[in-house]
N, C-alpha and C. Protein backbone atom coordinates (compact mmCIF):
# COMPACT_ATOMS: atom_id res chain seq x y z
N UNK A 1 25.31 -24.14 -18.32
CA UNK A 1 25.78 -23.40 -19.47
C UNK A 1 26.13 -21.96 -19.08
N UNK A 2 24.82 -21.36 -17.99
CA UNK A 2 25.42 -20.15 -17.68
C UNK A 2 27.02 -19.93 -16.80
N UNK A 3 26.67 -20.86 -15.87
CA UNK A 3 27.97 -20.73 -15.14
C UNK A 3 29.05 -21.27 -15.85
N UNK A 4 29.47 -22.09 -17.09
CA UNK A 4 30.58 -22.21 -17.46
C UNK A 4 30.93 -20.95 -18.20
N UNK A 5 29.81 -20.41 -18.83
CA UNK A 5 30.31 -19.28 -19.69
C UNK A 5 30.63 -18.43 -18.70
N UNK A 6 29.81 -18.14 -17.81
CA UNK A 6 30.63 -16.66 -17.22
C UNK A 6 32.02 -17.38 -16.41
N UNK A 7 32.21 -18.66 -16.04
CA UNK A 7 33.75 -18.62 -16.21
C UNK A 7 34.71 -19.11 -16.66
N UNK A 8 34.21 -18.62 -17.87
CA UNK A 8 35.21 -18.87 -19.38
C UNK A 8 36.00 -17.19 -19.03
N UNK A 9 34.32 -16.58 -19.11
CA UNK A 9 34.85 -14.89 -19.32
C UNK A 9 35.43 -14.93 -17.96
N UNK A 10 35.17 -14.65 -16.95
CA UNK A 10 35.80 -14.09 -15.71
C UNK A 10 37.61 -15.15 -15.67
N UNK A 11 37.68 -16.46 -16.40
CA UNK A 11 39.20 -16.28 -16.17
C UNK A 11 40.05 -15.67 -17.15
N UNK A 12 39.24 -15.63 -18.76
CA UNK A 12 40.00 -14.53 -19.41
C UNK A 12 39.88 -13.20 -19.13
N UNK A 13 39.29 -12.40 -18.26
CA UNK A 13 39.41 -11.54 -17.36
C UNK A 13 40.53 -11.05 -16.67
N UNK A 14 40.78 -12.62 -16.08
CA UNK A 14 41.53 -12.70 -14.85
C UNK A 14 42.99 -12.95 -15.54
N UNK A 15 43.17 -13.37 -16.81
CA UNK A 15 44.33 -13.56 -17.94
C UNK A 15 44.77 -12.48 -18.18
N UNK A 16 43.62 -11.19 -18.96
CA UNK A 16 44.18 -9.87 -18.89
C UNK A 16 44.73 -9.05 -18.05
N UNK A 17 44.65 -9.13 -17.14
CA UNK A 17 45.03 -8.26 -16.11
C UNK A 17 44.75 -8.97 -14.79
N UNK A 18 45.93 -9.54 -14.20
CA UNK A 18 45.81 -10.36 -12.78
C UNK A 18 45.78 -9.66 -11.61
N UNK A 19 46.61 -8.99 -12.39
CA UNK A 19 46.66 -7.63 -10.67
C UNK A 19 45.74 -6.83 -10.62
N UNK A 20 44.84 -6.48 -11.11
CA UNK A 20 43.92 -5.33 -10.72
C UNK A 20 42.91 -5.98 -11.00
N UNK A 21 42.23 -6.98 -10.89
CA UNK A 21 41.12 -7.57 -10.95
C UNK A 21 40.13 -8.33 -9.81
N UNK A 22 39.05 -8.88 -9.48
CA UNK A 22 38.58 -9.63 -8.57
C UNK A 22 39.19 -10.93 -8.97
N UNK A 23 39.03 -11.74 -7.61
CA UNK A 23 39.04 -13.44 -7.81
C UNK A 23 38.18 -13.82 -8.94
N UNK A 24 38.62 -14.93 -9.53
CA UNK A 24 38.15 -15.24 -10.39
C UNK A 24 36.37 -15.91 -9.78
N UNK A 25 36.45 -16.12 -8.64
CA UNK A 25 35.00 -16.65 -8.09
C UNK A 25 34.10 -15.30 -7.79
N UNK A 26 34.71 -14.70 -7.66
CA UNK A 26 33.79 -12.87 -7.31
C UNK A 26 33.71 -12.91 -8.71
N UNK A 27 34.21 -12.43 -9.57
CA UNK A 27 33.68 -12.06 -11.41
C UNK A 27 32.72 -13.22 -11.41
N UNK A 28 32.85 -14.75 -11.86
CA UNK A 28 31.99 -15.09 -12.11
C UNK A 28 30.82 -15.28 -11.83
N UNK A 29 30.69 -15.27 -10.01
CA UNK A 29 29.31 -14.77 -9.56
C UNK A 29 28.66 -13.37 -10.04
N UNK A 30 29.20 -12.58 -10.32
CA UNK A 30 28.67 -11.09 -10.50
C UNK A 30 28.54 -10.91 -12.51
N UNK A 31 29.42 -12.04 -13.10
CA UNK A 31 28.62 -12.67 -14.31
C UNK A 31 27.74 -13.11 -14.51
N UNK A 32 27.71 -14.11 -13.47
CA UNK A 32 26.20 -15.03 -13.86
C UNK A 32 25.17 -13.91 -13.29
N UNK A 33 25.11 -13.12 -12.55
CA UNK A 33 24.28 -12.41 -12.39
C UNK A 33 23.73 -11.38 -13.40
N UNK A 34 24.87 -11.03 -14.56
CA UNK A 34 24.44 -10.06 -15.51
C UNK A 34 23.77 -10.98 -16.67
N UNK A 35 24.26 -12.10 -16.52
CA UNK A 35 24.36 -13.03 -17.92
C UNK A 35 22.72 -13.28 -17.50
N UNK A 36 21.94 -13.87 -16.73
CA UNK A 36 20.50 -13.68 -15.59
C UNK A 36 20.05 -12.45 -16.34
N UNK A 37 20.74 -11.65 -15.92
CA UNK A 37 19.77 -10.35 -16.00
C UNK A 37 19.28 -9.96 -17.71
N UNK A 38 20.31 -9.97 -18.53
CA UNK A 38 20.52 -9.81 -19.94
C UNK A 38 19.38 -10.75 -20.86
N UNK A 39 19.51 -11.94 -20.04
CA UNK A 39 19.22 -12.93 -20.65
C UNK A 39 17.22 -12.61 -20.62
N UNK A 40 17.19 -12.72 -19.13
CA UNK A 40 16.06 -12.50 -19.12
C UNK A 40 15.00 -11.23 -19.88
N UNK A 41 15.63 -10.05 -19.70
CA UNK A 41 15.24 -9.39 -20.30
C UNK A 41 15.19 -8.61 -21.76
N UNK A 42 16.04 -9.81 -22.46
CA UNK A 42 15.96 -9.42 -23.88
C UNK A 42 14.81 -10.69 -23.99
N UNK A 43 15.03 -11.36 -23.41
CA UNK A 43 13.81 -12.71 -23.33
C UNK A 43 12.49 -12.02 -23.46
N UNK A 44 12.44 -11.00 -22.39
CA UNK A 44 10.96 -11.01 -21.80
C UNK A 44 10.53 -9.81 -23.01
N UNK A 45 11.16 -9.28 -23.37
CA UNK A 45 11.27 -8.12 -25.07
C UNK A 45 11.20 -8.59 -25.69
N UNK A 46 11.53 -9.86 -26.51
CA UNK A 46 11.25 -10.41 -27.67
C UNK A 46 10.14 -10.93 -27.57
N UNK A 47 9.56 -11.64 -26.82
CA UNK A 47 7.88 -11.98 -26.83
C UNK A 47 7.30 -10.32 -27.12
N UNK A 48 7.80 -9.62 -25.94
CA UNK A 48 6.55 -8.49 -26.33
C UNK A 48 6.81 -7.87 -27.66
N UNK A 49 7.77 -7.59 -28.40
CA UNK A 49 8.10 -7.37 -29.53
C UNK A 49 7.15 -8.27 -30.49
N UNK A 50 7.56 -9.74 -29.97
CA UNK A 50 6.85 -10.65 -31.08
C UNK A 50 5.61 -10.67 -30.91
N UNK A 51 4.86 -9.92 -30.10
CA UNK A 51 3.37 -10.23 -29.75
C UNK A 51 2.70 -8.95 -29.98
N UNK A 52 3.44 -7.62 -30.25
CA UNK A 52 2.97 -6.32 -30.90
C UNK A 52 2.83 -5.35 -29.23
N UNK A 53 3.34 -6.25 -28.32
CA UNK A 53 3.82 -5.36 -26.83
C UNK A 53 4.37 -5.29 -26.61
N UNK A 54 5.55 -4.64 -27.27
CA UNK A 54 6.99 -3.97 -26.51
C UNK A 54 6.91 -3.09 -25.97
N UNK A 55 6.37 -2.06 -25.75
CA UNK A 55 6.41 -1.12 -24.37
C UNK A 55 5.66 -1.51 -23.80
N UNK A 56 4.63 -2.22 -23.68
CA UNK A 56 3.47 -2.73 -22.71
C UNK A 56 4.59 -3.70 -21.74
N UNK A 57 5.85 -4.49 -22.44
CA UNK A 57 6.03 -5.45 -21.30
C UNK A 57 7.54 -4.60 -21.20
N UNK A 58 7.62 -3.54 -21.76
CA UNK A 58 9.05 -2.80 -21.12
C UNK A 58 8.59 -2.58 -19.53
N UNK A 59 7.17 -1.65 -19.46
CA UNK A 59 6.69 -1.02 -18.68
C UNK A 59 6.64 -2.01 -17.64
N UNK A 60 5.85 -2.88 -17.95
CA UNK A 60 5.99 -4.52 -17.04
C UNK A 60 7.32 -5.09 -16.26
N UNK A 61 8.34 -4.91 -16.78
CA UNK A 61 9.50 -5.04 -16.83
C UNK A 61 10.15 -3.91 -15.55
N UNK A 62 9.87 -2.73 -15.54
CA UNK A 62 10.40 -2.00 -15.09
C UNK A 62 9.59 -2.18 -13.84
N UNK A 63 8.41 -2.16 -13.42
CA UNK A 63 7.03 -1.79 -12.84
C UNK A 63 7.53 -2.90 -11.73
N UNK A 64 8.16 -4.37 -12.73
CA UNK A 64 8.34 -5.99 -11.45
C UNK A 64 9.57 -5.65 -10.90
N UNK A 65 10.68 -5.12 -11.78
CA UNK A 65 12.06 -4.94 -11.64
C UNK A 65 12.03 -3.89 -10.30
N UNK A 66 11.37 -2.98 -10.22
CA UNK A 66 11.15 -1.78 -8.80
C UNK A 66 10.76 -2.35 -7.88
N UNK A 67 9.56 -3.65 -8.27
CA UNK A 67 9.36 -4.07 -7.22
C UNK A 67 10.34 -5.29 -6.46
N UNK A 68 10.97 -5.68 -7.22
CA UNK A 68 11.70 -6.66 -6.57
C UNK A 68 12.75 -5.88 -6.11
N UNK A 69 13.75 -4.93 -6.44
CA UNK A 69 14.41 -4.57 -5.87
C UNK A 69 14.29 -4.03 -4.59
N UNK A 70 13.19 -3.22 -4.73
CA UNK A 70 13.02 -2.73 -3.28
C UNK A 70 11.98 -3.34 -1.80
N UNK A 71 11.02 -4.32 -3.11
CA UNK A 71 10.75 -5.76 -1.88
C UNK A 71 10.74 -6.79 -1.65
N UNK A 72 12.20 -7.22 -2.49
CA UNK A 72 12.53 -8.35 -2.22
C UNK A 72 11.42 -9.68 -3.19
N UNK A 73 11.97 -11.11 -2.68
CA UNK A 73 10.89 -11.85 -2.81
C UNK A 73 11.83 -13.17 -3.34
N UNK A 74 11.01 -14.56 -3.63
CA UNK A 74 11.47 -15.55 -3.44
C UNK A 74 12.61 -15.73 -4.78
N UNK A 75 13.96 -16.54 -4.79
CA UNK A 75 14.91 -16.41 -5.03
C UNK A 75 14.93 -18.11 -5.36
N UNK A 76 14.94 -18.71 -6.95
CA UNK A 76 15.06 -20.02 -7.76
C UNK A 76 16.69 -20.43 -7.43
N UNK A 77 16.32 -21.86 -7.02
CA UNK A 77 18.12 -22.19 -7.52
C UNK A 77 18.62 -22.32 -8.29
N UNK A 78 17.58 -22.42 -9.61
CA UNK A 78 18.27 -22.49 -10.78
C UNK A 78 18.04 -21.08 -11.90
N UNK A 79 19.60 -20.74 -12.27
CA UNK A 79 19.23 -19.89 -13.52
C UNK A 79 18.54 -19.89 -14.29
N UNK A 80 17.98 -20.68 -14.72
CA UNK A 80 17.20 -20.82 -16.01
C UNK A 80 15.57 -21.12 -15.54
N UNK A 81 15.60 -21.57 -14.24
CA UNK A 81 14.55 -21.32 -14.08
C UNK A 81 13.92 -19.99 -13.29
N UNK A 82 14.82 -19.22 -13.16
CA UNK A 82 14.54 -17.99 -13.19
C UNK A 82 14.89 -17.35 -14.23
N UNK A 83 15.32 -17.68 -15.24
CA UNK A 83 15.23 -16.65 -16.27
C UNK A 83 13.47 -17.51 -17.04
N UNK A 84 13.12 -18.54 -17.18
CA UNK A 84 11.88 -18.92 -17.19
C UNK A 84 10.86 -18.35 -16.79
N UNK A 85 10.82 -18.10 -15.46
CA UNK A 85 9.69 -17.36 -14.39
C UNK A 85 9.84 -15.81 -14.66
N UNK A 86 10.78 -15.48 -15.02
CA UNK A 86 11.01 -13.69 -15.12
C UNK A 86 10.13 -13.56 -16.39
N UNK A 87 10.58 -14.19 -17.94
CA UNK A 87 10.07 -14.50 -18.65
C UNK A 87 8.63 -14.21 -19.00
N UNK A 88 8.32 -15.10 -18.07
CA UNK A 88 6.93 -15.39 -18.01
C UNK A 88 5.79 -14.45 -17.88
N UNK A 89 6.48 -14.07 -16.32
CA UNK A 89 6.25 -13.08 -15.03
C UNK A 89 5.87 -11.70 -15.57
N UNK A 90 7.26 -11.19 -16.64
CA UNK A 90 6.46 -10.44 -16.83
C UNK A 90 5.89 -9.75 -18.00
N UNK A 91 5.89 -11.47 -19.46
CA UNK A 91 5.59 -11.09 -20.58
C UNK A 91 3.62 -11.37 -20.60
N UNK A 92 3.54 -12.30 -19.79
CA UNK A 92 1.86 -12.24 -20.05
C UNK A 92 1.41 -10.89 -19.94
N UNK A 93 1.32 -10.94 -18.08
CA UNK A 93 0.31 -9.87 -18.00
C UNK A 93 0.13 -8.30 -18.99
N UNK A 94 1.51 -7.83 -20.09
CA UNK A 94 0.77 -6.67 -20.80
C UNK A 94 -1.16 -7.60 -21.36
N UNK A 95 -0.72 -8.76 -21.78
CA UNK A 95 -1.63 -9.85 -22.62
C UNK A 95 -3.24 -9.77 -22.08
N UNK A 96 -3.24 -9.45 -20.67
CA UNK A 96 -4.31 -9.65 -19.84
C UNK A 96 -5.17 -8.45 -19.48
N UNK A 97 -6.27 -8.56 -19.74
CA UNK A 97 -7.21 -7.60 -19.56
C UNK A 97 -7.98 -8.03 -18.52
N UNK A 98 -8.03 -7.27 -17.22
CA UNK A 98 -9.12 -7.50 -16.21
C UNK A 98 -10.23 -6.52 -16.04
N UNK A 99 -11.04 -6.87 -15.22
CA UNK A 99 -12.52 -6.06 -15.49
C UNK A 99 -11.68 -4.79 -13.79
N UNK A 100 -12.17 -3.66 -14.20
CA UNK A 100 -11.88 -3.00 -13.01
C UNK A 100 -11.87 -3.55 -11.45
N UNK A 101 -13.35 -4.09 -11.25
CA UNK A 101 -13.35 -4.48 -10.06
C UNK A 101 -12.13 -5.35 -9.52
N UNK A 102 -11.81 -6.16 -10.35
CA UNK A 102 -10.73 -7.27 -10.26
C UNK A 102 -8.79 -6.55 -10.52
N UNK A 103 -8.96 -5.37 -10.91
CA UNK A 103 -8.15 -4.87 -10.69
C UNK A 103 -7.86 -4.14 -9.41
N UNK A 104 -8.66 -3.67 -9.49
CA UNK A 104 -8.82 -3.03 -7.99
C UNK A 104 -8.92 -4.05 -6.68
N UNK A 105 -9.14 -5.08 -6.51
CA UNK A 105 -9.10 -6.16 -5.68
C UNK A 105 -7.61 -6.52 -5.67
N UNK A 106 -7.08 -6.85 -6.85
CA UNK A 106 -5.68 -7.43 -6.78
C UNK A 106 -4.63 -6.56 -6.23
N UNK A 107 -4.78 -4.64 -6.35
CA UNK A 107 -4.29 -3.95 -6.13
C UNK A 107 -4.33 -3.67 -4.52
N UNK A 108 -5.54 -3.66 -4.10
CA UNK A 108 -6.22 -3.81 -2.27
C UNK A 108 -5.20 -4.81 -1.83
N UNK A 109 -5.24 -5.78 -2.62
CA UNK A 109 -4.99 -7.37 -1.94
C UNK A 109 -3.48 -7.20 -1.65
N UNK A 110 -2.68 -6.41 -2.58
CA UNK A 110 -0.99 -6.36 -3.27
C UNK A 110 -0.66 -5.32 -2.01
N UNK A 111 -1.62 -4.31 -1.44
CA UNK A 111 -0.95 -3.24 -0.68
C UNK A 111 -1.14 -3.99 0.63
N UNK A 112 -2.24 -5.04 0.91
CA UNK A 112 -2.59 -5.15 2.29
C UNK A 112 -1.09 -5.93 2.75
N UNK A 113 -1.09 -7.29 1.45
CA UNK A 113 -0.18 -8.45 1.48
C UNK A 113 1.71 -7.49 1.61
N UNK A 114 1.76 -6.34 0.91
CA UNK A 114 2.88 -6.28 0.94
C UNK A 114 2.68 -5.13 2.56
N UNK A 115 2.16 -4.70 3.23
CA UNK A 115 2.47 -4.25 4.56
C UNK A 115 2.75 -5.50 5.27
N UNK A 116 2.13 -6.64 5.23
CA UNK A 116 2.58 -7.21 6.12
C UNK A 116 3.82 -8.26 5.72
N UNK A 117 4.32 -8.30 4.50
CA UNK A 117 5.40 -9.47 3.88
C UNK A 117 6.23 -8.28 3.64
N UNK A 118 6.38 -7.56 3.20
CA UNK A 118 7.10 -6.80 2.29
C UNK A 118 8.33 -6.02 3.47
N UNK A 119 9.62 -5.92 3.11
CA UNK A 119 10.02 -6.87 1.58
C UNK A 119 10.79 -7.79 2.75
N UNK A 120 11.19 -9.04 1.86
CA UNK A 120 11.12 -9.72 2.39
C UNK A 120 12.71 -11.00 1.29
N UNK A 121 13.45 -11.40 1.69
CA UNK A 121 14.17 -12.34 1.10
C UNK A 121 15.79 -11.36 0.04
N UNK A 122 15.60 -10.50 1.60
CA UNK A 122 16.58 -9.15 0.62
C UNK A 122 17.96 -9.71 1.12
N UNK A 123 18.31 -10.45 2.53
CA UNK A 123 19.39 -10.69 3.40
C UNK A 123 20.24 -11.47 2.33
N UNK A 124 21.37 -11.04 2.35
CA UNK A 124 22.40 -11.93 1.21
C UNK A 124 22.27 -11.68 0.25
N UNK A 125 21.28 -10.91 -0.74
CA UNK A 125 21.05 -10.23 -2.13
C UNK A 125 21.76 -8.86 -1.96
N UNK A 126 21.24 -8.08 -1.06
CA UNK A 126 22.32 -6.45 -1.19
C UNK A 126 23.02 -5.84 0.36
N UNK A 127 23.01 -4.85 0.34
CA UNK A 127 23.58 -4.30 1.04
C UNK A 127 22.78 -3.65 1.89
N UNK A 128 21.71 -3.50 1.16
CA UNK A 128 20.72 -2.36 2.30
C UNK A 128 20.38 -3.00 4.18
N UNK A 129 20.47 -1.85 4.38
CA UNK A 129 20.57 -1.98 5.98
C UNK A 129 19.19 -2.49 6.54
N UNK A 130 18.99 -3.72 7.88
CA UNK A 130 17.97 -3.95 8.05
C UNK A 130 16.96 -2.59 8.44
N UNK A 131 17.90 -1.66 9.10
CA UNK A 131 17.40 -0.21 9.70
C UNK A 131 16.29 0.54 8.72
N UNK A 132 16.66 0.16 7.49
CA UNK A 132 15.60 0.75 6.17
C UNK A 132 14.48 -0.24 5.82
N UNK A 133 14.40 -1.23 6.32
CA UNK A 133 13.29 -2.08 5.77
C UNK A 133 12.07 -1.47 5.63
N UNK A 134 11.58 -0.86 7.06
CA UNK A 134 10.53 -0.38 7.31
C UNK A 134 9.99 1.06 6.09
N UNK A 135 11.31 1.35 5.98
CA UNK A 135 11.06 2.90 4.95
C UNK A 135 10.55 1.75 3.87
N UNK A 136 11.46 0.74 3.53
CA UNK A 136 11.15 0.00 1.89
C UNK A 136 9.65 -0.35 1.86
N UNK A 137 9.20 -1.05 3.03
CA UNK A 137 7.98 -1.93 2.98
C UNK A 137 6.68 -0.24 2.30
N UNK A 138 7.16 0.91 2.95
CA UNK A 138 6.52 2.18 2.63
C UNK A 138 6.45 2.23 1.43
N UNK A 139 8.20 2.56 1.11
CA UNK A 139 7.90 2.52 -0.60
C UNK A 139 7.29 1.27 -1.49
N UNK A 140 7.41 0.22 -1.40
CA UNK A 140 6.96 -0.60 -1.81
C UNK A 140 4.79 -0.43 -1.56
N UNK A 141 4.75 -0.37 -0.65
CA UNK A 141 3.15 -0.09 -0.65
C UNK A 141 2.83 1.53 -1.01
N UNK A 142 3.66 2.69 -1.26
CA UNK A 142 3.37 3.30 -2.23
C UNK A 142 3.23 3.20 -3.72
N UNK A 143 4.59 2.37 -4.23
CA UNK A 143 4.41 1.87 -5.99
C UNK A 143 3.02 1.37 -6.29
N UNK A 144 3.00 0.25 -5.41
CA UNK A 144 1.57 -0.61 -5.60
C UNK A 144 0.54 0.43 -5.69
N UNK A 145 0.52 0.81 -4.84
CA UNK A 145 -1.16 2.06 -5.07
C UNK A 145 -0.65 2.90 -5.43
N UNK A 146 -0.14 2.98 -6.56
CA UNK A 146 0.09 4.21 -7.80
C UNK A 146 -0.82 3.45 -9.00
N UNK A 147 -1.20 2.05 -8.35
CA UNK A 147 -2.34 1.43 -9.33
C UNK A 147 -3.45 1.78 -8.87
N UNK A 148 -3.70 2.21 -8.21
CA UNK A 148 -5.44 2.79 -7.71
C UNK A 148 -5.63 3.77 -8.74
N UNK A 149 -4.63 4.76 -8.76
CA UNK A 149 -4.98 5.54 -9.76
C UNK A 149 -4.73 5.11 -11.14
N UNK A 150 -3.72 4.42 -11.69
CA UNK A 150 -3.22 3.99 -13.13
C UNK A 150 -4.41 2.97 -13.42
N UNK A 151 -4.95 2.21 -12.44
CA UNK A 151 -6.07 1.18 -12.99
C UNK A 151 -5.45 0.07 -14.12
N UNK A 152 -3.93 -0.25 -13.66
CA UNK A 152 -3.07 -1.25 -15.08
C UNK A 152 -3.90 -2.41 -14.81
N UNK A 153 -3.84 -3.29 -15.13
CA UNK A 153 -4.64 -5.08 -15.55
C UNK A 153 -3.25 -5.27 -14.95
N UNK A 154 -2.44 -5.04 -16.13
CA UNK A 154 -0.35 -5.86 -16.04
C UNK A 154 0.22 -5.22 -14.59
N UNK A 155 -0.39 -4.35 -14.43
CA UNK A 155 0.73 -3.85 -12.69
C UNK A 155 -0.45 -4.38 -11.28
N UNK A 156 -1.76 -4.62 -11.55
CA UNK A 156 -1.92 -5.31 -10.39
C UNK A 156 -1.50 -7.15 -10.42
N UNK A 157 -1.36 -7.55 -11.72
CA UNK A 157 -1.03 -8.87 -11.84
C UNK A 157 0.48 -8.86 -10.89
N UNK A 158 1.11 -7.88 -12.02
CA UNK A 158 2.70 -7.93 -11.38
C UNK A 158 2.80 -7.72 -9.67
N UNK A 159 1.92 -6.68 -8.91
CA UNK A 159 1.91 -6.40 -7.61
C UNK A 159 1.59 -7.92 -6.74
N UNK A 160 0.80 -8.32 -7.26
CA UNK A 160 0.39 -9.78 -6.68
C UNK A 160 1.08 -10.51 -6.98
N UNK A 161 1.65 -11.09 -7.96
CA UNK A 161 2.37 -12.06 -8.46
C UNK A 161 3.59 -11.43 -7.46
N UNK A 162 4.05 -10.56 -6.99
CA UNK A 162 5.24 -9.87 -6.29
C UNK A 162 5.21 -10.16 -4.78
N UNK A 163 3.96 -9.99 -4.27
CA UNK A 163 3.36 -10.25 -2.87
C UNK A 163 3.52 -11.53 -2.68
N UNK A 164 2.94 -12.09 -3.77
CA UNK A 164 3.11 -13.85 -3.10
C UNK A 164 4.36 -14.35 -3.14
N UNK A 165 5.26 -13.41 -3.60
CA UNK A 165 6.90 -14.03 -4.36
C UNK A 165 7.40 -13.59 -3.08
N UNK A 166 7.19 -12.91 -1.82
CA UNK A 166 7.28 -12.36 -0.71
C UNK A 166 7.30 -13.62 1.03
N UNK A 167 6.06 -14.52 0.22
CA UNK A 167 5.95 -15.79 1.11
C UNK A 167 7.36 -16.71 0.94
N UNK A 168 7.40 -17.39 2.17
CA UNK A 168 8.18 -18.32 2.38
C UNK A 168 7.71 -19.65 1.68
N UNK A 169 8.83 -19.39 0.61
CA UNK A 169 8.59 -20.91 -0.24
C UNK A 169 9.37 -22.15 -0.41
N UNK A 170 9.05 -23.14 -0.31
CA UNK A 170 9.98 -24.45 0.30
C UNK A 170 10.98 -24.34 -1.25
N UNK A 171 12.13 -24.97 -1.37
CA UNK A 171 13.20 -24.82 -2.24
C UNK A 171 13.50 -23.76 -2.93
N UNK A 172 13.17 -22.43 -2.66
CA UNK A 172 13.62 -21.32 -3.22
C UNK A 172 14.47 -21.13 -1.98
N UNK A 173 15.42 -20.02 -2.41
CA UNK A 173 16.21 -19.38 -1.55
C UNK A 173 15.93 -17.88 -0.43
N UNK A 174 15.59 -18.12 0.34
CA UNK A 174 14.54 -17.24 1.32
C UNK A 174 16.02 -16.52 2.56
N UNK A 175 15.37 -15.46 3.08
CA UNK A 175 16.56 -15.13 4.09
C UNK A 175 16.15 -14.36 5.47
């Protein structure tokens, strides 16, 4: 459904204006990618809306979204089941209350796991140079222990749930 719609739009796109446009296969990949992105995250807002946590899972939202961008991690073949897992990913944890100790464990666990995975499954997603990895894997184990001090329940879930999304997983898309 996603991919026919985005190329419904990308050939009336390509109807309006032929000459100054991408191939019609470049738009619709870089559709389905917004149509993904949109989707998911008015998704993952209306639970927290409907559950009385809308900034609890904005924050969630932003907190997984930093982390994936800058460390990567395992990649669904299907749209929908990544807009499912995003969903999911990152409407519970505002929901979840952990006892300190267990925050602080998941947070230990998220900085150790992402020095040595992180980041990881970025090749063919962007542009960034392998030459920067090493700076990313930094930033990435700085975000994470910005929970030592914040003490979140929802950002050591998300840090872990991020670390393990870092492992090599059989039918996801890895690089």
């Amino acid at each position: 459904m996603i991919e026919r719609a985005a190329e419904r739009i990308a050939l009336a796109i390509k109807q309006a204006n032929a000459e100054e446009t991408a191939s019609v296969a470049v738009m619709k990949f870089a559709l389905i990618l917004l149509i993904n992105l949109v989707v998911a995250v008015a998704g993952a807002l209306a639970v927290g809306a409907a559950t009385g946590k809308f900034w609890d899972t904005f924050l969630s939202l932003v907190w997984f979204a930093a982390l994936r961008t800058i460390g990567g991690g395992y990649h669904f073949h299907s749209n929908y089941l990544c807009i499912v897992a995003t969903i999911a990913i990152v409407a519970v944890p505002p929901h979840v209350r952990l006892p300190e100790s267990v925050v602080l464990a998941l947070t230990v666990t998220s900085v150790c796991l992402a020095w040595w995975l992180a980041p990881s499954h970025l090749r063919g997603y962007n542009r960034i140079s392998e030459s920067v990895y090493p700076w990313l894997r930094l930033i990435v184990i700085a975000w994470i222990s910005m929970n030592l001090w914040l003490q979140s329940s929802a950002f050591s879930l998300l840090s872990f749930i991020h670390v393990l999304s870092n492992f090599e997983w059989k039918g996801g898309k890895g690089a």
